[in-house]
Protein backbone atom coordinates (compact mmCIF):
# COMPACT_ATOMS: atom_id res chain seq x y z
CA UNK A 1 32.35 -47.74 8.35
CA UNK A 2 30.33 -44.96 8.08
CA UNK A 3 30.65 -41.36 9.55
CA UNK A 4 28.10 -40.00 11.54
CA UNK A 5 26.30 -36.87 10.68
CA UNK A 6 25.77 -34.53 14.12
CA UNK A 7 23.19 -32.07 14.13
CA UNK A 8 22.54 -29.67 16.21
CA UNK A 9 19.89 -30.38 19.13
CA UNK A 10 18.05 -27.73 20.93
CA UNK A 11 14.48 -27.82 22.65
CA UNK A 12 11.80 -27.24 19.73
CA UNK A 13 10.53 -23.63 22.50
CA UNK A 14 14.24 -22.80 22.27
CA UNK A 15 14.50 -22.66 18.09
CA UNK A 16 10.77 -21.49 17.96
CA UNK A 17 11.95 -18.57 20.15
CA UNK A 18 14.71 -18.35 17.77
CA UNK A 19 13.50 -18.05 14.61
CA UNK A 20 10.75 -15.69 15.58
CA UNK A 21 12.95 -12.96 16.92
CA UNK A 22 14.90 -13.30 13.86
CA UNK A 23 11.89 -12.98 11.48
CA UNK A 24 10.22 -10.73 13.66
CA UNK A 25 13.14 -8.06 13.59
CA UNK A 26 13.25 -7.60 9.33
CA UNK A 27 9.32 -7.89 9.24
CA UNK A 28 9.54 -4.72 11.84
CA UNK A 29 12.25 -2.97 9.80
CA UNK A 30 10.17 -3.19 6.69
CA UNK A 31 6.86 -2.03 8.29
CA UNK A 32 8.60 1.41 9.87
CA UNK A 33 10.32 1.71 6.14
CA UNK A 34 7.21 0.66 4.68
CA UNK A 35 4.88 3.59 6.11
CA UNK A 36 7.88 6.14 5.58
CA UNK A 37 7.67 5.08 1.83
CA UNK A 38 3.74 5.23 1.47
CA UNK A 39 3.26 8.46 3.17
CA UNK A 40 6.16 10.08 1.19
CA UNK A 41 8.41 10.57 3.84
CA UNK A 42 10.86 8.69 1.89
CA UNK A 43 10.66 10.30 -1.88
CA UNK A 44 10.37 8.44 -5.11
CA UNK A 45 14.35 8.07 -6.28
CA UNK A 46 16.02 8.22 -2.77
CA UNK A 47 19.43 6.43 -2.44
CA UNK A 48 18.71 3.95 0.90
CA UNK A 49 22.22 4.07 2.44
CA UNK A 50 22.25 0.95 4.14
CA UNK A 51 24.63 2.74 7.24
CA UNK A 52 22.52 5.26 7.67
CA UNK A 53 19.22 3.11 7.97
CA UNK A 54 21.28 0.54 10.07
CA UNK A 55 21.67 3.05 12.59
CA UNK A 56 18.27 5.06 12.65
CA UNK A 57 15.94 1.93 12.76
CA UNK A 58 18.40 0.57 15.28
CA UNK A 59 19.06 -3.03 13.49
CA UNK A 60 22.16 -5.00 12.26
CA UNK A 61 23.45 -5.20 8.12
CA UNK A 62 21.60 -8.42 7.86
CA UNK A 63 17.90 -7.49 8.52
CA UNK A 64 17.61 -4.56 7.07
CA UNK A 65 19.46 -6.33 3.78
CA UNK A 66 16.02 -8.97 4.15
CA UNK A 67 13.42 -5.93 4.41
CA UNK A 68 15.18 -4.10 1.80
CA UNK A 69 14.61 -7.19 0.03
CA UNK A 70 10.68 -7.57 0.89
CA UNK A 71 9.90 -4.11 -0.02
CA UNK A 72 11.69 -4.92 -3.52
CA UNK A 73 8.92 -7.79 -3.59
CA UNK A 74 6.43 -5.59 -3.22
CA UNK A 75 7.68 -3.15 -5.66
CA UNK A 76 8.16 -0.08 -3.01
CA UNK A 77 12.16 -0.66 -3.26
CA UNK A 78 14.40 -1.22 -6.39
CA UNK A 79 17.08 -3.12 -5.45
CA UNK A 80 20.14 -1.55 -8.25
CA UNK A 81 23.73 -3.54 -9.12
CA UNK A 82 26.44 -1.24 -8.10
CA UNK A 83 23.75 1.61 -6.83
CA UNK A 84 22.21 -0.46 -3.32
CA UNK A 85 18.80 0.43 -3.21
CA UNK A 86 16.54 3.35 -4.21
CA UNK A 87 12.87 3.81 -3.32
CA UNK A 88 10.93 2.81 -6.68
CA UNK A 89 9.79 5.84 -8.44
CA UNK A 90 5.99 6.26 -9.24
CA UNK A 91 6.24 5.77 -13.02
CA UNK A 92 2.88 6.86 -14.86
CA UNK A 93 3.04 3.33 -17.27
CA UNK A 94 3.40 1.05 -14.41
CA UNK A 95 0.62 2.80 -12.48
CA UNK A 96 -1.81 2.73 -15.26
CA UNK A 97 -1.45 -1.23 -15.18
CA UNK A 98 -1.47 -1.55 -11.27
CA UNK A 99 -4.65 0.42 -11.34
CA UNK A 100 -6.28 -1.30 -13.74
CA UNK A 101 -5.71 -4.62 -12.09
CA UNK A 102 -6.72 -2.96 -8.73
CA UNK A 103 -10.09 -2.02 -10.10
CA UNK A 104 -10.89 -5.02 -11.40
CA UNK A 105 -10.16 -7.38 -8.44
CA UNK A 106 -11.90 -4.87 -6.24
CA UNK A 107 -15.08 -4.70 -8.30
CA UNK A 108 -15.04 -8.13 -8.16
CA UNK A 109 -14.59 -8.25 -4.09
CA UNK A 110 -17.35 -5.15 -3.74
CA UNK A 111 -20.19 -7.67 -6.08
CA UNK A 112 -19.22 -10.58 -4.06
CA UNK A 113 -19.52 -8.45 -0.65
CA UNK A 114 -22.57 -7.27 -1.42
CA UNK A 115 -24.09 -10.76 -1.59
CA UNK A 116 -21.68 -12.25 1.31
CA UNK A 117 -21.04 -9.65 3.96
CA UNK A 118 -23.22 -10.74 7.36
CA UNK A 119 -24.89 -7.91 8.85
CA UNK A 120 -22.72 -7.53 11.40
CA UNK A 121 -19.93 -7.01 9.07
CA UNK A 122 -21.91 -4.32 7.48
CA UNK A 123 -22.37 -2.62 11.27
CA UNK A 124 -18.66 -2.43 11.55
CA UNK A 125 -17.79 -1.20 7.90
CA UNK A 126 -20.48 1.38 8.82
CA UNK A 127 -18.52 2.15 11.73
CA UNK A 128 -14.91 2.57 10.39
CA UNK A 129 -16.70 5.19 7.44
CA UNK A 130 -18.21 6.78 10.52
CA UNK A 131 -14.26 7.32 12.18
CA UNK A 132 -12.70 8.02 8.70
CA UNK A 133 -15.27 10.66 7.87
CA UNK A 134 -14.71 12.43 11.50
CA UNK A 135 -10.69 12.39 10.18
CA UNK A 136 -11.97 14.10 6.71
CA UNK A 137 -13.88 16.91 9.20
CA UNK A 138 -10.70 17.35 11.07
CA UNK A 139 -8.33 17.62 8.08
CA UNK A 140 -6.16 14.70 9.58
CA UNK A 141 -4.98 13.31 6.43
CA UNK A 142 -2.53 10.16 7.68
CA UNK A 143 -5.44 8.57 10.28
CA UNK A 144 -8.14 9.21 7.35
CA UNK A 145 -5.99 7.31 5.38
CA UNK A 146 -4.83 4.48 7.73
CA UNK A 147 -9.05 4.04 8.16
CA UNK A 148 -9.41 4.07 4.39
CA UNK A 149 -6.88 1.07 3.51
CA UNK A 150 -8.73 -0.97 6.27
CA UNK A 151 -11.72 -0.51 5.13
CA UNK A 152 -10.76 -1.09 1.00
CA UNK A 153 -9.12 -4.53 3.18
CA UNK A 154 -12.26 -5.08 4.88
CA UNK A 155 -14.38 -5.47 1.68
CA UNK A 156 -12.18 -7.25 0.48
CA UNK A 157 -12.19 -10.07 3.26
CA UNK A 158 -16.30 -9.65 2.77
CA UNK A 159 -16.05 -11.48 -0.10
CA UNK A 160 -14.89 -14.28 1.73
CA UNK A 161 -12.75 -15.67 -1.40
CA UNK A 162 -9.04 -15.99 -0.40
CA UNK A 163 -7.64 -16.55 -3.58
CA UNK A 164 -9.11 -13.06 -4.32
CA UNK A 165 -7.92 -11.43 -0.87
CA UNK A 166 -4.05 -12.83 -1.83
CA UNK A 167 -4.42 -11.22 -4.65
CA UNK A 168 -4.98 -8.04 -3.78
CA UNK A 169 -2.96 -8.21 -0.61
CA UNK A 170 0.25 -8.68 -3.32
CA UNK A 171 -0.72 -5.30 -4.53
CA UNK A 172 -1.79 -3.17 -1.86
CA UNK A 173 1.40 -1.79 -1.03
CA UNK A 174 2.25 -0.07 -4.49
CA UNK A 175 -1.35 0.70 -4.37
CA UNK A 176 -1.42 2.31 -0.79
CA UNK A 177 1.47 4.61 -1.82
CA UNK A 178 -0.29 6.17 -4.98
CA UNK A 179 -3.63 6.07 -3.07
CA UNK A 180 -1.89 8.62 -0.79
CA UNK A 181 -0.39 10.38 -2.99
CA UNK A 182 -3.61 11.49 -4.57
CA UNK A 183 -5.55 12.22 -1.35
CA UNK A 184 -2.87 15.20 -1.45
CA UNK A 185 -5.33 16.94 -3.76
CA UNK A 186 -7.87 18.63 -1.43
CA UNK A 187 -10.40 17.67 -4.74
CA UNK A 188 -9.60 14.18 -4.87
CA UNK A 189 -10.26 13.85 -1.43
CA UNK A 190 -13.33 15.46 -1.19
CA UNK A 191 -14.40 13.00 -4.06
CA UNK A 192 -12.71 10.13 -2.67
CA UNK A 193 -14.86 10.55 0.93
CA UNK A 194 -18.04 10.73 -1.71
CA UNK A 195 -17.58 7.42 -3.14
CA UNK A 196 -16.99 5.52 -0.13
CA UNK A 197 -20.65 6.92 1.05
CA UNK A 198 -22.29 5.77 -1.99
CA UNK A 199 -19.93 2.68 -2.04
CA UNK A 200 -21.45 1.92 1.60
CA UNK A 201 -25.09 2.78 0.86
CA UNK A 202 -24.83 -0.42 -2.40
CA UNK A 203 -23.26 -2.85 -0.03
CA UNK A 204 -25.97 -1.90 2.75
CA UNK A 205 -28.26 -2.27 -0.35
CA UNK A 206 -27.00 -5.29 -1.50
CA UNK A 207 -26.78 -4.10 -4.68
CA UNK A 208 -23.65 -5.93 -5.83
CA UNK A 209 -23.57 -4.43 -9.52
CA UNK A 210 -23.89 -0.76 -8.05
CA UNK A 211 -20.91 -1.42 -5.25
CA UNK A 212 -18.68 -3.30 -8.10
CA UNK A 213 -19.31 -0.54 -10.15
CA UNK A 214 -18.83 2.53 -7.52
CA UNK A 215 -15.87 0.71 -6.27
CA UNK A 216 -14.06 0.01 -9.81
CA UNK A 217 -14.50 3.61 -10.79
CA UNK A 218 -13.29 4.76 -6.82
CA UNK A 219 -9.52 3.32 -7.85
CA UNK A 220 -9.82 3.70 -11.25
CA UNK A 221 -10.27 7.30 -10.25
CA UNK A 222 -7.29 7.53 -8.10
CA UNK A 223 -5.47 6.11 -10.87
CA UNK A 224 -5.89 8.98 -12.90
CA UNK A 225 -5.37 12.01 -10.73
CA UNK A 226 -2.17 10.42 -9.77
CA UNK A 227 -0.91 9.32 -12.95
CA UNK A 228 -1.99 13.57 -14.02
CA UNK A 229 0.17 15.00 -11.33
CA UNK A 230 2.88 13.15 -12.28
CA UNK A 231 2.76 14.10 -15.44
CA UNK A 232 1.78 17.91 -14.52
CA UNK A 233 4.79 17.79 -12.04
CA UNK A 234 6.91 16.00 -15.03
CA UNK A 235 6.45 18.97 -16.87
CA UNK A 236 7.07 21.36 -15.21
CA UNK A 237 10.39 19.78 -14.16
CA UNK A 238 11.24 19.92 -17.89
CA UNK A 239 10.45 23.92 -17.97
CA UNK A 240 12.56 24.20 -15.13
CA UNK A 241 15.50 22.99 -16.51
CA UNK A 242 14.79 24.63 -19.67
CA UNK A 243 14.66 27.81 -17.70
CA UNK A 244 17.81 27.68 -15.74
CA UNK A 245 19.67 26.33 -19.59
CA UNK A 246 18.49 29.67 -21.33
CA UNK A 247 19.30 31.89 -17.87
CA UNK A 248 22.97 30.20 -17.76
């Protein structure tokens, strides 16, 4: 004689509704700490103390354990035995590789958007340059910026290759936080609203060489004024403390 197995038996809206306010609610925690990380608000080397972010985002132990967990996948977090979590600290050597890989699937989306993009997708790229250069006029650095990832996204998705949008989309979140890092140089970001106008006038064009080429050099640019400050700011840590050893 055999013993039966019993599962459990509710109506297939009932666990739908189930398991989407359960995903929904770490997805949401790791979007709010998410933005807070990219914009700064949380610094490079914070402790996370999981009490304190249980009670300010207003969620249980358990999610916020699962977004601390998909931030770590997308390298914002670093996830440390005995320590909890930290946010992941921009490191000049890992940036020079997540640039580099940036550039290159991006060229490779700009040359395929050039050729691909329908005209109407042209009319609304034209259109969100048009909103993030009125945010460059006004000095309003976070909606510039929020405008500036959609439209890197958008050309992206105009190359209508998928393989090469989840790709990128694996990447954009390191990338997003040391893009906006370096549009805290009043320079960069003056040069940064430059190359998006030429970027738009070769896709317009259809030149694809031109975009992949304006493109590439538009994040391998940001690459390299954030990889200096660090360093610049790295050094003058290390006079600091050389300072206050010879004044003690």
């Amino acid at each position: 004689m055999t013993r039966e197995t019993r599962t459990l038996k509710l109506p297939r809206t009932r666990k739908a509704r189930l398991r989407v306010a359960r995903a929904g609610l770490h997805e949401e925690a790791a979007t709010r700490l998410r933005a807070l990380i990219v914009t700064g608000e949380l610094q490079p080397g914070l402790q996370l103390t999981e009490a304190d972010l249980s009670e300010a985002l207003g969620v249980s132990r358990t999610p916020l354990r699962e977004a601390l967990k998909l931030l770590a996948t997308e390298g914002l977090v670093e996830l440390r035995l005995n320590r909890g979590a930290v946010v992941a600290p921009l490191r000049p050597e890992e940036l020079a590789d997540l640039f580099e890989a940036v550039a290159c699937i991006e060229r490779s989306a700009a040359e395929l958007a050039a050729r691909r993009m329908t005209r109407r997708d042209l009319q609304r790229l034209r259109t969100l340059q048009d909103r993030m250069e009125r945010h460059y006029e006004a000095g309003e650095l976070e909606n510039y910026f929020q405008l500036n990832q959609q439209i890197h996204a958008f050309i992206v998705a105009g190359a209508k290759n998928n393989a090469l949008k989840s790709t990128h989309e694996a990447l954009l979140s390191r990338a997003e936080r040391a893009r906006f890092f370096a549009l805290s140089s009043p320079a960069r970001w003056d040069e940064s609203v430059e190359e998006h106008r030429l970027l738009l006038k070769a896709l317009e064009e259809r030149d694809s060489e031109m975009a992949g080429k304006i493109l590439a050099h538009h994040v391998t640019r940001t690459g390299d004024v954030v990889r200096d400050v660090l360093q610049t700011q790295a050094g003058a840590a290390d006079e600091s403390d050389i300072n206050h050893a010879v004044g003690a």
